[in-house]
C-alpha atoms as a PDB file:
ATOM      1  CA  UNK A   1      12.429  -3.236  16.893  1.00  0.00           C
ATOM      2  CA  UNK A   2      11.118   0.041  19.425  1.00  0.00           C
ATOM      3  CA  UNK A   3       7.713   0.476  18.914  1.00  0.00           C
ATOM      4  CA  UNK A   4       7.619   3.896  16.903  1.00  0.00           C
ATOM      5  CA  UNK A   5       9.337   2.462  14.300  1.00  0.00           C
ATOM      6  CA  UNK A   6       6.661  -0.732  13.975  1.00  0.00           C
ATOM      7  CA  UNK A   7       3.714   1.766  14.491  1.00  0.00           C
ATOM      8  CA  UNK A   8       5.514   3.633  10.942  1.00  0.00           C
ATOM      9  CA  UNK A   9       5.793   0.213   9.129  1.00  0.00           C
ATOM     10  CA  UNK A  10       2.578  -0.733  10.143  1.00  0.00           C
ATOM     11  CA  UNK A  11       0.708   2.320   8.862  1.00  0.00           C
ATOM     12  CA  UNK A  12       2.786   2.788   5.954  1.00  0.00           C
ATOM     13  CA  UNK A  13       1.661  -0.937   5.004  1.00  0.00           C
ATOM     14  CA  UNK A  14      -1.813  -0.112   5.684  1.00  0.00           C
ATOM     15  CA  UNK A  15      -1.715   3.509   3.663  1.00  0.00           C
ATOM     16  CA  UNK A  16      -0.444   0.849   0.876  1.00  0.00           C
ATOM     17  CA  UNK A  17      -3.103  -1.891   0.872  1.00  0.00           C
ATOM     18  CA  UNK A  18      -5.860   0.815   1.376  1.00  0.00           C
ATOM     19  CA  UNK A  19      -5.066   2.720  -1.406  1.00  0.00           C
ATOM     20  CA  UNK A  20      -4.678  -0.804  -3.659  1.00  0.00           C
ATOM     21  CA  UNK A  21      -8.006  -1.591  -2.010  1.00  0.00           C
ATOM     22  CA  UNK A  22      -6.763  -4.658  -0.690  1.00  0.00           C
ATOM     23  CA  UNK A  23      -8.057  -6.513   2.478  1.00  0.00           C
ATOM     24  CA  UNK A  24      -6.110  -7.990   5.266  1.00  0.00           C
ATOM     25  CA  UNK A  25      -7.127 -10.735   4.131  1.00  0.00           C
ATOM     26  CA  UNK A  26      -6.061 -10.465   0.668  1.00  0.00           C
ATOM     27  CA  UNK A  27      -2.767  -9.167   1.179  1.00  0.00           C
ATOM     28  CA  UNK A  28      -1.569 -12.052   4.184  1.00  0.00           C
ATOM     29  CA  UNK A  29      -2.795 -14.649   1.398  1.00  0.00           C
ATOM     30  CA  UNK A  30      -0.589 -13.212  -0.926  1.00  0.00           C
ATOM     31  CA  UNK A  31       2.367 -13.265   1.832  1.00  0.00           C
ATOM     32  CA  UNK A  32       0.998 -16.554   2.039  1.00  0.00           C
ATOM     33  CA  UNK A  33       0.159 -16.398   6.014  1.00  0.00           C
ATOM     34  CA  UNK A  34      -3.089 -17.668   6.345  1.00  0.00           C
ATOM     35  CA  UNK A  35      -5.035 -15.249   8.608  1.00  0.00           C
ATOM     36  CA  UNK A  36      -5.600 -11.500   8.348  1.00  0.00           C
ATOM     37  CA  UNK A  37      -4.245 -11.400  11.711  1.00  0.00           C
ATOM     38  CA  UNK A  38      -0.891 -11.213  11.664  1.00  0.00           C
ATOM     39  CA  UNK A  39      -1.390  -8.372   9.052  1.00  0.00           C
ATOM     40  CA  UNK A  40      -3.871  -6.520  11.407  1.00  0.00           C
ATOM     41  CA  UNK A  41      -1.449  -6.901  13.916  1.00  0.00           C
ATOM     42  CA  UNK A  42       1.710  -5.901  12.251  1.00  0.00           C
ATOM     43  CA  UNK A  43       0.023  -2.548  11.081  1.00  0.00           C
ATOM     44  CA  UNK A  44      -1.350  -2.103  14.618  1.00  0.00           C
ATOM     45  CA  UNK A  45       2.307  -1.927  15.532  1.00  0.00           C
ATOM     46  CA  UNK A  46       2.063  -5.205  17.932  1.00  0.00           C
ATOM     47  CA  UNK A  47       4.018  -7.755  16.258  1.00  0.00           C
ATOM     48  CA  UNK A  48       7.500  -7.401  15.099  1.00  0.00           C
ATOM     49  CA  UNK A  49       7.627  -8.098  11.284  1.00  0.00           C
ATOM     50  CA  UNK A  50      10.702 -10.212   9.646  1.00  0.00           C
ATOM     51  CA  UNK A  51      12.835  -8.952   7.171  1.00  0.00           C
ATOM     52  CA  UNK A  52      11.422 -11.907   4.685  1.00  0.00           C
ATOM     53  CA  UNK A  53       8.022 -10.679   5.385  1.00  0.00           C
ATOM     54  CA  UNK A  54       8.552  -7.414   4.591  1.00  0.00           C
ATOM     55  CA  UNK A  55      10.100  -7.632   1.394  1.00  0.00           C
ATOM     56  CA  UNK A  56       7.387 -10.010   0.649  1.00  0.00           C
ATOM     57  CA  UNK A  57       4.700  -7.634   1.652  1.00  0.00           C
ATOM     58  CA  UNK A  58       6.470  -4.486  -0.313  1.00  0.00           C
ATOM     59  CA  UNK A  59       6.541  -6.408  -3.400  1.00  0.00           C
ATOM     60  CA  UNK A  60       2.785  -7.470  -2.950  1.00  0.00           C
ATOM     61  CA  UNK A  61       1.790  -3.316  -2.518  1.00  0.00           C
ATOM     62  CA  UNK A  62       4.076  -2.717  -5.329  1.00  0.00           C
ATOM     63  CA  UNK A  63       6.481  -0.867  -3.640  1.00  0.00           C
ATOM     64  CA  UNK A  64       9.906  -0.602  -1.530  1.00  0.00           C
ATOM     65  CA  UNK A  65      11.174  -1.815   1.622  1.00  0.00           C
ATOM     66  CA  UNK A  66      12.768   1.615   1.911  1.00  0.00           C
ATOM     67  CA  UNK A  67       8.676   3.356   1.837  1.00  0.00           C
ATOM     68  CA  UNK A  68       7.049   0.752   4.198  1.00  0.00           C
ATOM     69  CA  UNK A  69       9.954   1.945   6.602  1.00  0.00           C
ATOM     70  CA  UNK A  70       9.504   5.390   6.135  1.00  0.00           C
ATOM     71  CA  UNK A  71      13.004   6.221   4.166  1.00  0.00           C
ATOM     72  CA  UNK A  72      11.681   7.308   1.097  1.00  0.00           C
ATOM     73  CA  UNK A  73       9.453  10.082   1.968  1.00  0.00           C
ATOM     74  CA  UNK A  74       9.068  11.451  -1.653  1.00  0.00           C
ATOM     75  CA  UNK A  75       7.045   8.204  -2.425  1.00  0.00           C
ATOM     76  CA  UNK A  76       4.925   7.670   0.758  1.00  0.00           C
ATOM     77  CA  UNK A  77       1.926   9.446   0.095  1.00  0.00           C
ATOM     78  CA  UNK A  78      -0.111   7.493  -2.392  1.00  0.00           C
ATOM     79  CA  UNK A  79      -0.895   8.620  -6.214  1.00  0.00           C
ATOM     80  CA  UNK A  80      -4.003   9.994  -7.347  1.00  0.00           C
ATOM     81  CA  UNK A  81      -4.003   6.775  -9.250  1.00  0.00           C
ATOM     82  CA  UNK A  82      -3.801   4.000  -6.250  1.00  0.00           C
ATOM     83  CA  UNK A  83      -5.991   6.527  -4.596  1.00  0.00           C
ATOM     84  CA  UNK A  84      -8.864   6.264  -7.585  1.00  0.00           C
ATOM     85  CA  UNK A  85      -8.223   2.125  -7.756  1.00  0.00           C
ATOM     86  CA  UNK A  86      -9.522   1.718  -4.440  1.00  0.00           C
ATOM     87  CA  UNK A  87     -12.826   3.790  -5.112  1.00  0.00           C
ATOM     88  CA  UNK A  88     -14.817   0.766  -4.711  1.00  0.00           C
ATOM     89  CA  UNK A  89     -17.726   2.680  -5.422  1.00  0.00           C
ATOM     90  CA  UNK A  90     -16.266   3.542  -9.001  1.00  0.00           C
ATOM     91  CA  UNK A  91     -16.817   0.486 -11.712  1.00  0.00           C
ATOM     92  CA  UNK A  92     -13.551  -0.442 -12.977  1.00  0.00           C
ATOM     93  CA  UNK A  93     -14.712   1.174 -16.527  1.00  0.00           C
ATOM     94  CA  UNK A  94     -15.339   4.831 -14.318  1.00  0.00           C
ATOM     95  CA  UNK A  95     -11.758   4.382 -12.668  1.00  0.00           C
ATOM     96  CA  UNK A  96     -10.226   4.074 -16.297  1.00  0.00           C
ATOM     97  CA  UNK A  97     -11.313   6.679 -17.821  1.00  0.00           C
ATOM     98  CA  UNK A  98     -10.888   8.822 -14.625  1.00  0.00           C
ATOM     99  CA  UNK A  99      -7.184   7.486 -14.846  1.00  0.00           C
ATOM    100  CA  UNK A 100      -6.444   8.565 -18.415  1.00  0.00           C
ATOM    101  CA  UNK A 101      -8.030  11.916 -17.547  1.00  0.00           C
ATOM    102  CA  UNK A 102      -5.168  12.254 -15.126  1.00  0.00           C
ATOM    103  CA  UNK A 103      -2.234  10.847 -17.421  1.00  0.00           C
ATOM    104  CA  UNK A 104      -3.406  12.871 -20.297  1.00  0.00           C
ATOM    105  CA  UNK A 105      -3.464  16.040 -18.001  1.00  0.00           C
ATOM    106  CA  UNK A 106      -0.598  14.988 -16.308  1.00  0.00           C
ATOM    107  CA  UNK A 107       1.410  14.496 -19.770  1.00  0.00           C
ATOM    108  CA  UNK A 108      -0.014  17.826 -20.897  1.00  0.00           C
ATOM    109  CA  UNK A 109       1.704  19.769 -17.651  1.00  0.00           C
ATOM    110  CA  UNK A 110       4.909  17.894 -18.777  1.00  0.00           C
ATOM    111  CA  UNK A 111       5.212  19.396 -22.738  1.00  0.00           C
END
């Protein structure tokens, strides 16, 4: 694998767990690898990733092999929804609300 197309992977996976609001740490125990550093490497682009890994990893950021490798480019960018789930700052009450603001708007634009 050339190294552009690991350095795309790796942010796309890290654009991903950010806007989940996941850790490294988090998200390799849920690929069950059992330090944050083979994440932390794979998004710095240093460490080739294995097709087994990455499906793993695209179904843990609830999403596609075909967006963590930068094919679908309708679905990279995040939704204002991933986006407001990893607002830490937000309690998880705040983020609802601020979420059905946004479908109820969104659903309006729609009619």
């Amino acid at each position: 694998m050339d190294n552009n197309t690991k350095q795309i992977i790796g942010g796309n996976i890290r654009a991903k767990r950010e806007a989940l609001g996941l850790s490294q740490e988090e998200l390799a125990q849920k690929v069950g690898k059992q330090t944050a550093t083979y994440i932390a490497f794979i998004e710095k682009g240093e460490r080739n990733i294995t097709t087994v890994d990455l499906m793993a990893i695209a179904k843990q950021l609830g999403t596609t092999v075909a967006v963590l490798i930068g094919e679908d480019k309708k679905a990279k960018t995040p939704s204002v929804v991933d986006v407001l789930r990893s607002a830490k700052e937000l309690s998880k009450a705040d983020r609802e609300k601020i979420e059905a603001i946004y479908n109820f708007a969104k659903n309006k634009k729609d009619e």
